[in-house]
Protein backbone atom coordinates (compact mmCIF):
# COMPACT_ATOMS: atom_id res chain seq x y z
CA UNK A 1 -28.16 19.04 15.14
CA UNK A 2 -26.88 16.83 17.95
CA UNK A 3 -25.28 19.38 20.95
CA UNK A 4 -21.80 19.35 21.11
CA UNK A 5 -19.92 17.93 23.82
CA UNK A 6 -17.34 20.07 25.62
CA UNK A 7 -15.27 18.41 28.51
CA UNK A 8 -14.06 21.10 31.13
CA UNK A 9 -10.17 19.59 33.18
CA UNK A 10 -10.45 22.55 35.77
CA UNK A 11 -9.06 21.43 39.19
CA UNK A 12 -10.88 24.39 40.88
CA UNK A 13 -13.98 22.62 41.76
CA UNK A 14 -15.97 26.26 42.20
CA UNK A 15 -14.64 27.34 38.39
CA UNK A 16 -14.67 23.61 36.76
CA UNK A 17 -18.94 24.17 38.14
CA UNK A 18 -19.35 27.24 36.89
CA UNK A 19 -17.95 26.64 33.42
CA UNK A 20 -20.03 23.47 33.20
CA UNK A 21 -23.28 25.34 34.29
CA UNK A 22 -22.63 27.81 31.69
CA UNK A 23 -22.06 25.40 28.98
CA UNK A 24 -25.14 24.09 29.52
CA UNK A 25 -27.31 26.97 29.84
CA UNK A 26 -25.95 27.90 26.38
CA UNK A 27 -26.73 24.83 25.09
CA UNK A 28 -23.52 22.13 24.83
CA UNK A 29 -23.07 19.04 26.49
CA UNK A 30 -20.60 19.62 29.42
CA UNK A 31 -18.82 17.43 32.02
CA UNK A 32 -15.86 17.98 34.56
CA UNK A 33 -13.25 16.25 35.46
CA UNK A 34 -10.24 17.62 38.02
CA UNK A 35 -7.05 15.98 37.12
CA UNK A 36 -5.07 14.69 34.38
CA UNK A 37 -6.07 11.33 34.95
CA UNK A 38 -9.18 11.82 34.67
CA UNK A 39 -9.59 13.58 31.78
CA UNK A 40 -8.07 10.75 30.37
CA UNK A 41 -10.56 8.11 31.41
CA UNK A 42 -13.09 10.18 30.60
CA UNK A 43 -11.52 10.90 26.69
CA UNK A 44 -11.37 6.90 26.27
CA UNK A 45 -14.95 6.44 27.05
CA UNK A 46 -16.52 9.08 25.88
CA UNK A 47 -16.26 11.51 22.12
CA UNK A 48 -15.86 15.31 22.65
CA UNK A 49 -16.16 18.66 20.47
CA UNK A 50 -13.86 20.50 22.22
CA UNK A 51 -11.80 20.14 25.40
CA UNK A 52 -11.42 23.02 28.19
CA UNK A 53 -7.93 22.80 29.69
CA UNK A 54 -6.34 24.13 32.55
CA UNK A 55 -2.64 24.90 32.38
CA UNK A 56 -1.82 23.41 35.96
CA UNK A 57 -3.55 20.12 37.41
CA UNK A 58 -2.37 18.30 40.71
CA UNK A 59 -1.44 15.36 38.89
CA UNK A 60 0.49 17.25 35.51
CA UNK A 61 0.44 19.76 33.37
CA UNK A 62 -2.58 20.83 30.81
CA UNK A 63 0.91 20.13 28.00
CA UNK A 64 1.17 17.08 28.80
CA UNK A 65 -2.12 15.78 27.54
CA UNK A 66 -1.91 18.58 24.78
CA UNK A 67 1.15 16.12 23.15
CA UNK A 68 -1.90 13.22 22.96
CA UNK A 69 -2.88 12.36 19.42
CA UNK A 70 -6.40 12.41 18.59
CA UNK A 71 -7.60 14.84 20.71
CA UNK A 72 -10.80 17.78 20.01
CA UNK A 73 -9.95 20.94 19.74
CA UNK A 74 -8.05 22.66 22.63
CA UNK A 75 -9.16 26.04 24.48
CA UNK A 76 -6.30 26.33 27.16
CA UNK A 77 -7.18 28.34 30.20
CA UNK A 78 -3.79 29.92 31.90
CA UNK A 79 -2.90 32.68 34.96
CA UNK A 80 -2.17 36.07 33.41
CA UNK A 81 1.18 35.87 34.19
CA UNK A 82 1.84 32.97 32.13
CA UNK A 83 1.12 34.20 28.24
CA UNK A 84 4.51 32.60 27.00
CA UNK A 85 2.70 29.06 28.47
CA UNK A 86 -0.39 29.98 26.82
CA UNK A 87 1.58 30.55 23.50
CA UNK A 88 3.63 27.12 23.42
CA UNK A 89 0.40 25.66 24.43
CA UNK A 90 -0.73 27.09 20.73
CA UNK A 91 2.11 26.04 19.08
CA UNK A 92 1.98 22.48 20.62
CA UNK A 93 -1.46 22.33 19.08
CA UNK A 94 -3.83 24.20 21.20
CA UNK A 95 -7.20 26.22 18.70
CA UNK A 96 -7.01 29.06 21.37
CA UNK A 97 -6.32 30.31 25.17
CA UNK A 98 -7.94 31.92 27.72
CA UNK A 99 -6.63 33.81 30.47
CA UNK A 100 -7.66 33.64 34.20
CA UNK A 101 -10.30 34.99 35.46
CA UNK A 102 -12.76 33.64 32.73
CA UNK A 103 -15.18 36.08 31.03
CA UNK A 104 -17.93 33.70 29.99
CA UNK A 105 -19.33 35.74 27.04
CA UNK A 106 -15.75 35.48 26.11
CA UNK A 107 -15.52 31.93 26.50
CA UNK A 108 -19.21 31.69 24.55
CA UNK A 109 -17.86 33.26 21.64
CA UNK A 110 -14.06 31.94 21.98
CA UNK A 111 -15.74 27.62 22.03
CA UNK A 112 -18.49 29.13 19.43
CA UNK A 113 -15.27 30.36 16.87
CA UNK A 114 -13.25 27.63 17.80
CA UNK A 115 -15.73 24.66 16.70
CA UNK A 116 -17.14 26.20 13.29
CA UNK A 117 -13.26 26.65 12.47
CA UNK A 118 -12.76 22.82 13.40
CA UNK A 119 -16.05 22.18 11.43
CA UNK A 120 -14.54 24.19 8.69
CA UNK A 121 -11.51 22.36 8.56
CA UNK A 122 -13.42 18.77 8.10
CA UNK A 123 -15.82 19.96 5.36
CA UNK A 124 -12.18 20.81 3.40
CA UNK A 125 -10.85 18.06 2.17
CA UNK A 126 -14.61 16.58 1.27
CA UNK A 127 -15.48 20.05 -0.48
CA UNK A 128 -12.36 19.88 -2.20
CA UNK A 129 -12.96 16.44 -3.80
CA UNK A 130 -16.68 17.65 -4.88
CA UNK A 131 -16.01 20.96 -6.17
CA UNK A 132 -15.50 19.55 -9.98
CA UNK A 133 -18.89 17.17 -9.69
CA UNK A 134 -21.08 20.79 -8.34
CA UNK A 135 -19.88 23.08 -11.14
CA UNK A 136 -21.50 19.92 -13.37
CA UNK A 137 -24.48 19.86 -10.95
CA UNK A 138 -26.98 17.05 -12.35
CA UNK A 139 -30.99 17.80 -12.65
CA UNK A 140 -33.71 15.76 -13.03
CA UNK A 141 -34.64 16.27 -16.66
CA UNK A 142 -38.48 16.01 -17.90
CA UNK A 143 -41.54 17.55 -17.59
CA UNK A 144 -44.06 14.55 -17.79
CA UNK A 145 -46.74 13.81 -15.73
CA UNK A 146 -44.75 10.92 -14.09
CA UNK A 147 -41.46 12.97 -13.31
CA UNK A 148 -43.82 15.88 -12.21
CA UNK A 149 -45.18 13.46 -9.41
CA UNK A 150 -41.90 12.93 -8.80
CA UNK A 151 -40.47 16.13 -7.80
CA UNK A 152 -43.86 16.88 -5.63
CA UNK A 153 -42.79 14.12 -3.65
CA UNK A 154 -39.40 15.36 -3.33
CA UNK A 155 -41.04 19.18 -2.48
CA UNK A 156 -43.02 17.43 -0.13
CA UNK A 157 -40.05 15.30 1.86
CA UNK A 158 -36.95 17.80 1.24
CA UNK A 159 -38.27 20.38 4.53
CA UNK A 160 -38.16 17.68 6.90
CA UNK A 161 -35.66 15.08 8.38
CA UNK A 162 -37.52 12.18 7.62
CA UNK A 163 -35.39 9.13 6.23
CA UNK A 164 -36.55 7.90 2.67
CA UNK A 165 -36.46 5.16 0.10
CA UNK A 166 -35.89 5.89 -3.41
CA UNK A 167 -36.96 3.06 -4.98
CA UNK A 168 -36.34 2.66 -9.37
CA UNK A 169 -34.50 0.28 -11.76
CA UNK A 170 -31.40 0.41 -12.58
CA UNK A 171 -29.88 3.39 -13.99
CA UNK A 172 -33.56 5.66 -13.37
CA UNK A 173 -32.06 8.39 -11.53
CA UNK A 174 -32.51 7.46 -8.06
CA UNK A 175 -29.13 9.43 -6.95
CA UNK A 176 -29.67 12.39 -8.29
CA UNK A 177 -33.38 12.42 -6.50
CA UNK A 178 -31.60 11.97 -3.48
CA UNK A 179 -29.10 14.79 -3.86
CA UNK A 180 -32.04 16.79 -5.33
CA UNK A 181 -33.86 15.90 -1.70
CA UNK A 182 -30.55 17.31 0.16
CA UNK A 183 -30.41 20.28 -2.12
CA UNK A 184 -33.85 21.45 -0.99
CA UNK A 185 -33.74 20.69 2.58
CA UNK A 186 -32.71 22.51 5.40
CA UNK A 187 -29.10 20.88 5.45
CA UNK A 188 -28.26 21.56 2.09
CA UNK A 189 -25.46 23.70 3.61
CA UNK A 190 -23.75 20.78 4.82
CA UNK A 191 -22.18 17.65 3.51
CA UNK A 192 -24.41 15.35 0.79
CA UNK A 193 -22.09 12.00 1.20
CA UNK A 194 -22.88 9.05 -1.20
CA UNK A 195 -22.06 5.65 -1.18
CA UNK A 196 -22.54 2.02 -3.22
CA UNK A 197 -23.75 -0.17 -0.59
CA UNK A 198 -22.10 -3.12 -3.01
CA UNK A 199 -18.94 -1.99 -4.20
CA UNK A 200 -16.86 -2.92 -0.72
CA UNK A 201 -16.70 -6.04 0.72
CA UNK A 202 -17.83 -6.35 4.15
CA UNK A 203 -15.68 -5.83 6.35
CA UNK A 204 -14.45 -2.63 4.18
CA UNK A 205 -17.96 -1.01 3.80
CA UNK A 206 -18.26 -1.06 7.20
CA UNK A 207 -14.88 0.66 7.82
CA UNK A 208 -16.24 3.41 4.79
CA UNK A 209 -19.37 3.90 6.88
CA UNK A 210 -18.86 3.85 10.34
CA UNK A 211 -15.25 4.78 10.65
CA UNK A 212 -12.52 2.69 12.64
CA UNK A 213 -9.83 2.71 15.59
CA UNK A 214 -6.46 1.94 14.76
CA UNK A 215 -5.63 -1.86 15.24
CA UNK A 216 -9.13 -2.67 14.50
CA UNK A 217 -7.68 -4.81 11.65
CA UNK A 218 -5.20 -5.72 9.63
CA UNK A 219 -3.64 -2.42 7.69
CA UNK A 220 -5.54 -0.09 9.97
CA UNK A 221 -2.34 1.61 11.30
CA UNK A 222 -4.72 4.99 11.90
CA UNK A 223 -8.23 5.77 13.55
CA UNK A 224 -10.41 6.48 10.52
CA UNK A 225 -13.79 8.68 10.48
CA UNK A 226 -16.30 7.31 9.05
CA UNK A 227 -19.05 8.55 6.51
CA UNK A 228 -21.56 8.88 8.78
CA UNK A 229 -19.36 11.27 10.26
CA UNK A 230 -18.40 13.12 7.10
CA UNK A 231 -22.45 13.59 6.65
CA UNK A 232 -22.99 14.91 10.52
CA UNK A 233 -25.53 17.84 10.08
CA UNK A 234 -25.89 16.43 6.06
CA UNK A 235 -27.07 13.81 4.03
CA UNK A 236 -26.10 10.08 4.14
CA UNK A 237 -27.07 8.66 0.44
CA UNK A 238 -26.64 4.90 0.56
CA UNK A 239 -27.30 3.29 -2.73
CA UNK A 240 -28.41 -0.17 -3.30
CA UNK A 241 -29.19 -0.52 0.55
CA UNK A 242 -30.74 -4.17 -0.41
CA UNK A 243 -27.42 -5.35 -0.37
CA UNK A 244 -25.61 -4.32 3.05
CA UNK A 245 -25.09 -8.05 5.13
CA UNK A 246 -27.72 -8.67 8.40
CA UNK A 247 -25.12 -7.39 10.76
CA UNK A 248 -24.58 -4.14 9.00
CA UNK A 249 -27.99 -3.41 9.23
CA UNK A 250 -28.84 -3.92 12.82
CA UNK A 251 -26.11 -0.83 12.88
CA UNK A 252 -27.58 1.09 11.16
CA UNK A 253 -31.36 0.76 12.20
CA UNK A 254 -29.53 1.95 15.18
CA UNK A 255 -28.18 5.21 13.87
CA UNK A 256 -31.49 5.67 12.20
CA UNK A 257 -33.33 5.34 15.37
CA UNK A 258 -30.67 6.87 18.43
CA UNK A 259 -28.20 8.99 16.02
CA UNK A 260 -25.29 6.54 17.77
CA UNK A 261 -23.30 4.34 16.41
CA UNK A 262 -19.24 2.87 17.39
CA UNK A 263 -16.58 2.79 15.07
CA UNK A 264 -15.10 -0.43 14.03
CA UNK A 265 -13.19 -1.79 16.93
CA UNK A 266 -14.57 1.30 18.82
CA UNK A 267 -15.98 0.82 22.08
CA UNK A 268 -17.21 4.60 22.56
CA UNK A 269 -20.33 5.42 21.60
CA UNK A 270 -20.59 8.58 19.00
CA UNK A 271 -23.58 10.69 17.89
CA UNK A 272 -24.43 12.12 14.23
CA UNK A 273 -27.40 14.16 13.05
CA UNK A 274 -27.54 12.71 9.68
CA UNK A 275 -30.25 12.09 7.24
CA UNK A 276 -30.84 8.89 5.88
CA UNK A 277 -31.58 9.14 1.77
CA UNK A 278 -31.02 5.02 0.76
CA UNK A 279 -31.70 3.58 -2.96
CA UNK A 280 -32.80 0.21 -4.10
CA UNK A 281 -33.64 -1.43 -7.51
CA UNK A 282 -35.09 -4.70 -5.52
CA UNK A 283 -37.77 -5.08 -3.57
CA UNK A 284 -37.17 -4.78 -0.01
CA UNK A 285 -40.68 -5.82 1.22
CA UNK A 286 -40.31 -9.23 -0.12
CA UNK A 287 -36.73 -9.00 1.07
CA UNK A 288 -38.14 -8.70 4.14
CA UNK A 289 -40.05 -11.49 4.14
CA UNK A 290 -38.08 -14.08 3.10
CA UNK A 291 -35.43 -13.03 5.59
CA UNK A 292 -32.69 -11.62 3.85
CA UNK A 293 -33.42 -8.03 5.18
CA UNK A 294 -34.74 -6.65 8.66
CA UNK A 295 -38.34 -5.81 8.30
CA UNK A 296 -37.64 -3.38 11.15
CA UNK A 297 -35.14 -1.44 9.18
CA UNK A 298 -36.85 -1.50 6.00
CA UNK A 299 -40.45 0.34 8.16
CA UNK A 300 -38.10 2.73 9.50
CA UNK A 301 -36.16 3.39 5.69
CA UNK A 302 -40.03 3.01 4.04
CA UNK A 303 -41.42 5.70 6.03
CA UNK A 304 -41.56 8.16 3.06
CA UNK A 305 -41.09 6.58 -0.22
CA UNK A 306 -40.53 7.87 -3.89
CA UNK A 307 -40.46 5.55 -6.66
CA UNK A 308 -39.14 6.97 -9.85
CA UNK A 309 -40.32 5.42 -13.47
CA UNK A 310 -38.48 3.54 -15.67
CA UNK A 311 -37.97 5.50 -19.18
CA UNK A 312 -40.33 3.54 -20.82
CA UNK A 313 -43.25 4.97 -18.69
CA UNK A 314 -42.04 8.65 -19.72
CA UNK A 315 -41.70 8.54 -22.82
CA UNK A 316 -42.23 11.84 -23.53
CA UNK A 317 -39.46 12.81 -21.52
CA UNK A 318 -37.09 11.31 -24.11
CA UNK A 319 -36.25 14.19 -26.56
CA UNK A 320 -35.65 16.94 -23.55
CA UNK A 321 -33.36 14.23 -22.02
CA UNK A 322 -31.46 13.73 -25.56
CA UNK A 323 -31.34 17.72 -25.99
CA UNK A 324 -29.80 18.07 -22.48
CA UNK A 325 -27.23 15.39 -23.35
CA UNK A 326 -26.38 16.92 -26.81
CA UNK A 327 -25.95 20.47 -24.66
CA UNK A 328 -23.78 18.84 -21.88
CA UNK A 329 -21.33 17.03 -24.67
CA UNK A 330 -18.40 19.49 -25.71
CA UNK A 331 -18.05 17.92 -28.85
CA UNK A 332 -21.66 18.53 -29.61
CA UNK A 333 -22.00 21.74 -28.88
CA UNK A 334 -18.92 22.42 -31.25
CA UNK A 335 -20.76 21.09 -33.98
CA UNK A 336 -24.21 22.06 -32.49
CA UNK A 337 -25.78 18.46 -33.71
CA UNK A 338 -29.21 17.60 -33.92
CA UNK A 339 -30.77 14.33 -34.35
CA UNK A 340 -33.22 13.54 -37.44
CA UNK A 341 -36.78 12.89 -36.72
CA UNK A 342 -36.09 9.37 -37.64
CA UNK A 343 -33.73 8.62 -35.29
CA UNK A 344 -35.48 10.93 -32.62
CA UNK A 345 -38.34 8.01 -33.14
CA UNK A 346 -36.49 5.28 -32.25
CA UNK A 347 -35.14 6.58 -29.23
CA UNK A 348 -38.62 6.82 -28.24
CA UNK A 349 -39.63 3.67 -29.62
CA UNK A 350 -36.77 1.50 -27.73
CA UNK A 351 -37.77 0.01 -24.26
CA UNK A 352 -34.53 0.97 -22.76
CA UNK A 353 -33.82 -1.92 -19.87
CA UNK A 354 -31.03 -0.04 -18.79
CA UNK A 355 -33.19 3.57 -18.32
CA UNK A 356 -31.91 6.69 -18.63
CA UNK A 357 -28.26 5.94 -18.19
CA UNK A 358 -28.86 3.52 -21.41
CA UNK A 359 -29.56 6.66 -22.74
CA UNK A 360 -27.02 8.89 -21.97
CA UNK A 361 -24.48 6.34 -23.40
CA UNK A 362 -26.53 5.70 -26.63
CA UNK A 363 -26.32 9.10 -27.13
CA UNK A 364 -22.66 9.95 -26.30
CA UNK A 365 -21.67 6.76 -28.81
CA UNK A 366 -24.11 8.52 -31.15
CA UNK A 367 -22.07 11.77 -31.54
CA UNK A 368 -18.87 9.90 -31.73
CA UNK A 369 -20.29 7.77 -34.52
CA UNK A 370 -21.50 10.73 -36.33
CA UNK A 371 -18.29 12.25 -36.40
CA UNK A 372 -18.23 15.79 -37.97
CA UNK A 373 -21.51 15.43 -39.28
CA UNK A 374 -24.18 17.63 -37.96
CA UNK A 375 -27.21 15.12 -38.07
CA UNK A 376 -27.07 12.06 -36.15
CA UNK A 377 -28.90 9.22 -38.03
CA UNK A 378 -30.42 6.18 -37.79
CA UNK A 379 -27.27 4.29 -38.36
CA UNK A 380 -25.29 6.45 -35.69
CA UNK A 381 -27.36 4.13 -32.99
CA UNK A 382 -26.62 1.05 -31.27
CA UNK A 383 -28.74 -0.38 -28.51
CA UNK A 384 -27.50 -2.26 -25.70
CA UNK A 385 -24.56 -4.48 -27.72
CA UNK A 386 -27.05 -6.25 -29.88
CA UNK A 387 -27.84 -5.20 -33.92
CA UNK A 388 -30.97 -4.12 -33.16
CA UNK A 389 -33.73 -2.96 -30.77
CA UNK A 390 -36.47 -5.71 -31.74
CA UNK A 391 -38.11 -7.92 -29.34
CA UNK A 392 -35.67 -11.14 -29.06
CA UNK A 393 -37.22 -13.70 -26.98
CA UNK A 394 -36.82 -17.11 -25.89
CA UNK A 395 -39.29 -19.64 -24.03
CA UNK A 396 -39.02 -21.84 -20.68
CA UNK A 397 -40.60 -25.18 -21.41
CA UNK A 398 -42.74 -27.06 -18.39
CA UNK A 399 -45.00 -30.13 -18.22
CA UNK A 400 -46.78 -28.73 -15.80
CA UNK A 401 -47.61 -25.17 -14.22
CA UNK A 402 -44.59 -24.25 -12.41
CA UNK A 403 -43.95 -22.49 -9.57
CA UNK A 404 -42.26 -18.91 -9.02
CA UNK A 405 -38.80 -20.75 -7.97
CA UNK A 406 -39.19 -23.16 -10.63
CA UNK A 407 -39.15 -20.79 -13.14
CA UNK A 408 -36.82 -18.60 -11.62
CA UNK A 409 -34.44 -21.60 -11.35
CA UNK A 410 -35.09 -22.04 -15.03
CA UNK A 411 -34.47 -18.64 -16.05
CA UNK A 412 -30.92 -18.49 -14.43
CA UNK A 413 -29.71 -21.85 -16.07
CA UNK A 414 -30.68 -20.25 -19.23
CA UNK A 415 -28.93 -16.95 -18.81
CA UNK A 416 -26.05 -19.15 -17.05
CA UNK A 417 -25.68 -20.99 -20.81
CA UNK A 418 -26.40 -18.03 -22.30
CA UNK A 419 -23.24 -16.15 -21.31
CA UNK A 420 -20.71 -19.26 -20.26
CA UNK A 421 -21.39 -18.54 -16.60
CA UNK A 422 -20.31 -15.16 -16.38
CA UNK A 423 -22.39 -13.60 -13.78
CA UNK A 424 -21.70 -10.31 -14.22
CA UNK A 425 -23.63 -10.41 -18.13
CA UNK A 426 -26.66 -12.48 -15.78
CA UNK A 427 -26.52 -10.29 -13.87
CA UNK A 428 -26.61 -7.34 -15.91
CA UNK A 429 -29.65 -9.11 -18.05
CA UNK A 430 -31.52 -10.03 -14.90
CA UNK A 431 -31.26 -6.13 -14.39
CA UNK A 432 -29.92 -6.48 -10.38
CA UNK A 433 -26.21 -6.32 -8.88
CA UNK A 434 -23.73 -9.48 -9.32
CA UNK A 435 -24.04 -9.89 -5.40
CA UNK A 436 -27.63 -10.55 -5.37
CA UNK A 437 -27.29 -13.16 -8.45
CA UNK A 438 -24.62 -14.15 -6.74
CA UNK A 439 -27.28 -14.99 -3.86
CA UNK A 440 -29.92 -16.21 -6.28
CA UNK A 441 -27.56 -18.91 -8.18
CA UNK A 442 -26.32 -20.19 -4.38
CA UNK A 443 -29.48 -20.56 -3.69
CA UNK A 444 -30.80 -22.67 -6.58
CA UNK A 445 -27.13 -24.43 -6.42
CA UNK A 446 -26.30 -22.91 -9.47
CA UNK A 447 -23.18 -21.55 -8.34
């Protein structure tokens, strides 16, 4: 975990030393500062845990930077003959007070209660919000050879801090090896924070990750913590990291390599111990070489990687993956429905494109469609909007043995006609997100 800093506004240069010392020695970052002033140059530059603060300074009173908005946590330090001070000090917003002269095992414990409260108090509101999805708790369901590998490499990866790539089509499971990673490591204590590298725009996703000051833009009328904050001493899970824009990611290769990073329209530096967990579908190697991702943040992301198989490479993993959706549906289990062996083989027989969320929705539709029936048939199963399963194909035509980008450019103009230029449905058949066919079309002025 990165040490938390504690700033010490103590006018009394021989106590303002001694409380710094001791901070140290027990393992915080401390600095000291003697007037009011200074403490607040020092709170513009620079992020704290927790602020020491002395009732009386030659320049003002400890109250008067108390009424400041967006300060740490407070630990006022008063005379003994001032208690009532010390107690409008608490109601004005101070965590606790100390009385004159300091006990430092006192103060050790009194800074040591006062930040796992604050920490406490930040986990809340994110706890709160993912109370409902941990009662559901997902697994990784399947016992065959390939999902086996799988979960050694997670066994292998979870104990340390190492960043990793979870690499898998679309819809394979690659979140819920990442929260499966954070649930067997040493942080699993702490915040698991997820987010779609392509459902923001830019400016936005940047604001979701690395926080913001107010004024930064237009409708930020409040600093905002960012994600990477949320995750400090946790896991950072950034899905479809193929996707974040070039100046995005020279951020965060720096947070992956320092732990620091500025909020947007910050111009202090903050720290976070957070692990890095990120997802793609594409392939960030060749990414990387045509120029469209940093090959220095995809070495530092491809340190450890796990690359989960599409469904059609485990098979055998298909009726335990059914069974567990049948069990997880209320409306099955009221009915306790089963599917026949005949429709049991075409589940396995499909090639699900869309992987194992394919098949969570072909079997939700499948007990809807069966309605109070017990066995779910044949005709209870649709596959992927189209009447049937079967191999429909289609050919490119060339005089001439064509290149990768020639037949890439060929593809698109036929998926392009295909579905009336809607590049959502091109996207969704070329199996990546609309931004990146969004990318590919610009780039074969298709667009």
């Amino acid at each position: 975990m990165s040490r938390p800093g504690v700033l010490v506004v103590e006018d009394d240069l021989l106590l303002n030393h001694l409380l710094v010392e001791n901070l140290q020695k027990i393992g915080y970052e401390a600095e000291g500062v003697g007037t009011l002033n200074e403490a607040r140059r020092t709170l513009a530059q620079s992020e704290f845990s927790l602020l020491l603060l002395d009732a009386h300074l030659p320049d003002g009173t400890g109250m008067e930077l108390l009424e400041k908005n967006n300060l740490p946590p407070v630990v006022f330090l008063t005379a003994y003959g001032s208690i009532r001070e010390a107690v409008s000090a608490m109601k004005a917003g101070a965590a606790e007070y100390l009385v004159k002269p300091i006990n430092l095992d006192e103060l050790e414990v009194t800074i040591s209660r006062v930040l796992e409260t604050q920490a406490m108090k930040q986990d809340y509101q994110f706890c709160k919000s993912q109370v409902q999805k941990k009662r559901h708790s997902k697994v990784i369901v399947g016992q065959s050879p390939a999902i086996e590998k799988v979960h050694d490499l997670i066994r292998a990866v979870a104990p340390t801090d190492m960043s990793v790539l979870v690499q898998g089509e679309s819809g394979s499971g690659k979140e819920l090896v990442a929260a499966e990673i954070h649930k067997q490591s040493d942080r699993a204590n702490r915040n698991y924070v997820a987010l779609d590298c392509c459902s923001l725009q830019e400016k936005l996703f940047e604001s979701e990750l690395f926080g913001h000051e107010k004024g930064s833009f237009t409708g930020a009328d409040r600093q905002k913590k960012g994600l990477i904050e949320a995750a400090d001493g946790g896991t950072l899970f950034l899905d479809e990291i193929g996707e974040i824009e070039p100046p995005i990611q020279a951020k965060l290769l720096r947070v992956l390599e320092t732990g620091r990073f500025r909020r947007l329209g910050g111009t202090k530096d903050l720290s976070s111990d957070v692990r890095i967990v990120a997802a793609t579908n594409c392939n960030l190697e060749k990414m990387s070489e045509d120029g469209t991702f940093r090959l220095d943040l995809y070495y530092r992301l491809s340190a450890f990687v796990v690359t989960i198989p599409p469904l059609r490479e485990r098979r055998d993993d298909i009726p335990e993956l059914v069974n567990h959706f049948l069990h997880n549906h209320s409306f099955s289990r009221r009915i306790n429905k089963q599917f026949t062996s005949t429709a049991m083989k075409e589940l396995i027989a499909y090639h699900w494109p869309g992987n194992v969320r394919e098949l969570k929705n072909v079997v939700e539709r499948s007990i809807i469609l069966s309605g109070d029936k017990p066995d779910i048939r044949p005709e209870h199963l649709t596959f992927s909007n189209i009447r049937n399963h079967r191999s429909i194909g289609f050919q490119l035509h060339f005089d001439h043995e064509p290149t990768l980008e020639e037949i890439e450019h060929d593809y698109l103009k036929v998926l392009l006609n295909k579905y009336s230029g809607h590049r959502l449905k091109v996207a969704e058949a070329l199996g990546v997100s609309e931004r990146n066919t969004y990318r590919l079309l610009k780039k074969h002025a298709l667009s």
